[in-house]
Protein backbone atom coordinates (compact mmCIF):
# COMPACT_ATOMS: atom_id res chain seq x y z
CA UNK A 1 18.36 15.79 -62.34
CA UNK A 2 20.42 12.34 -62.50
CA UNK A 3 19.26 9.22 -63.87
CA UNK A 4 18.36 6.38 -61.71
CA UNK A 5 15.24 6.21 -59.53
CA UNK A 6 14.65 9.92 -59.39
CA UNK A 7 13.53 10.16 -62.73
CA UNK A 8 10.50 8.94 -64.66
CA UNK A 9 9.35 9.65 -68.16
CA UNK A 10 6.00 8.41 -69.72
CA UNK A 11 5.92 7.52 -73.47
CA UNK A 12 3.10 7.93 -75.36
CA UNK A 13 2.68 6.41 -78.94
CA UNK A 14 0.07 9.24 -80.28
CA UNK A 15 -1.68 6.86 -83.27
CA UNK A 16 -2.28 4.31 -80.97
CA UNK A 17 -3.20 3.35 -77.35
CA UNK A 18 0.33 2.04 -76.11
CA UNK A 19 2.02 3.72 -73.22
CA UNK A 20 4.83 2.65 -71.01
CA UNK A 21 6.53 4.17 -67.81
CA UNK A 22 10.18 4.02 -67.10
CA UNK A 23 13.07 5.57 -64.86
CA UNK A 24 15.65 5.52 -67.37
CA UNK A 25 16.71 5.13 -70.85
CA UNK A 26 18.21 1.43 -70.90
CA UNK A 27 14.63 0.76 -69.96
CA UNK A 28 13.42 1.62 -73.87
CA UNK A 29 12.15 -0.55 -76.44
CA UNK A 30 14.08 1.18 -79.45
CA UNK A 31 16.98 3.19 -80.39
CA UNK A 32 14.53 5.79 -80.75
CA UNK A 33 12.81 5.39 -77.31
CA UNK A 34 16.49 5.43 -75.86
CA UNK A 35 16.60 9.07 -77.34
CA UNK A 36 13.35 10.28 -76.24
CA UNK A 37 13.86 9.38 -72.93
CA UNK A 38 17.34 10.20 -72.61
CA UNK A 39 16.41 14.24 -73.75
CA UNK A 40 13.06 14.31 -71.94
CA UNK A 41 15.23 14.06 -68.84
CA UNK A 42 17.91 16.06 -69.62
CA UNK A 43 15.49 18.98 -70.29
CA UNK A 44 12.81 17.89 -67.32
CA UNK A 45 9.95 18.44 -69.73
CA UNK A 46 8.43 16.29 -72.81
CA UNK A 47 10.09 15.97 -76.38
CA UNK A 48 8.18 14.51 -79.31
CA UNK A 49 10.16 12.71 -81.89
CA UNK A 50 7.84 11.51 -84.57
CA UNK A 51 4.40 10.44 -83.53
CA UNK A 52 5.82 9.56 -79.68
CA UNK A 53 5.90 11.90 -76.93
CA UNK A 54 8.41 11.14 -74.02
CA UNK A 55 6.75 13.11 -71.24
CA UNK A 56 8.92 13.69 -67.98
CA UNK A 57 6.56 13.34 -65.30
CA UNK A 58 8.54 14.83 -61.84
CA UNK A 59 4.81 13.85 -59.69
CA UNK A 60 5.78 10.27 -60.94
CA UNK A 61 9.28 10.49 -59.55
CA UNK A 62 8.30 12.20 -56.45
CA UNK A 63 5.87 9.41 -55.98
CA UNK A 64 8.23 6.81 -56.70
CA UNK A 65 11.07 7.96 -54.48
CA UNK A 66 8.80 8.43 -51.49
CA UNK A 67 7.28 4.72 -52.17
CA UNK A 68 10.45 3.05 -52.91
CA UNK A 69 10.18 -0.66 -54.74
CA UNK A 70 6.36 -0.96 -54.22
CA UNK A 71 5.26 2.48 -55.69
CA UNK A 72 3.82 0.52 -58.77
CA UNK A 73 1.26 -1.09 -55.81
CA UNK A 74 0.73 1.80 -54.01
CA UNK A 75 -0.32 3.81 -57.10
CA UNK A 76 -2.73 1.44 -58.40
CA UNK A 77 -4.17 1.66 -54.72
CA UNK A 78 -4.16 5.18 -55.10
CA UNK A 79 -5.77 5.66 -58.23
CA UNK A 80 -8.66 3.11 -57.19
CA UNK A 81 -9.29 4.37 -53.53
CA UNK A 82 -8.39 7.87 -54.95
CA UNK A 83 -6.80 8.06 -51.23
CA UNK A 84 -3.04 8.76 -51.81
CA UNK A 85 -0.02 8.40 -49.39
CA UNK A 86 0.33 11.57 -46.91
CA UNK A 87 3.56 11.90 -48.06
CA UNK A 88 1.89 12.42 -51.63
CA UNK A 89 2.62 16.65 -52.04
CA UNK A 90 -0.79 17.83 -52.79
CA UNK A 91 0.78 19.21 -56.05
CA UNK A 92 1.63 16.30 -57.39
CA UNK A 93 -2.15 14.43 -56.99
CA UNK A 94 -3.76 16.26 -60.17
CA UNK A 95 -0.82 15.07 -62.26
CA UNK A 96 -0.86 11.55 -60.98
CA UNK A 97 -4.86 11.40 -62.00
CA UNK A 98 -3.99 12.48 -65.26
CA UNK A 99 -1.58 10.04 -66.06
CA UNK A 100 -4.54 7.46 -64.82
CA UNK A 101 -6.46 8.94 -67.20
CA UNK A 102 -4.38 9.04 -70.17
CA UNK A 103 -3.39 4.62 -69.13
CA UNK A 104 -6.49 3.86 -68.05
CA UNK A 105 -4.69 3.03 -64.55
CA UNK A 106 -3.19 0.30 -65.26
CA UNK A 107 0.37 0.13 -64.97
């Protein structure tokens, strides 16, 4: 899959609480975030370097590229209403929950 809006990858810091979304790698906050991400969607799957996991999420890109520039609003709708978009696959629902889980739905 390319880079660009098709893509999303989650990063989790595992000895702490900090998490951050993004679509591609110029979006990290380190050299080694840049890395992370950049593997995580070369391989479509998560990588853990160190104590971070970079965790391609492809229900987060789905969501994203049905939603287009407002998917950020229309997910934090959807995790409170727990109503999601029709065009939301079925599939993809359980995975989006569990990424509200693991951030605690905020974005």
């Amino acid at each position: 899959m390319s880079e660009g809006v098709n893509t999303m990858v989650v990063i989790h810091l595992i000895d702490g609480d900090e998490m951050y979304v993004v679509s591609n790698e110029d979006q990290a906050k380190n050299k080694t975030d840049r890395i992370g991400i950049k593997e995580a969607i070369e391989i479509e799957d998560a990588v853990t370097i160190g104590r971070t996991v970079y965790e391609y999420s492809a229900a987060l890109a789905n969501f994203v590229k049905t939603q287009g520039h407002h998917w950020r609003s229309a997910l934090r709708e959807a995790w409170c209403s727990g109503v999601y978009p029709s065009c939301t696959p079925k599939n993809d629902v359980p995975a989006l929950q569990r990424l509200r889980n693991s951030i605690g739905g905020s974005l």
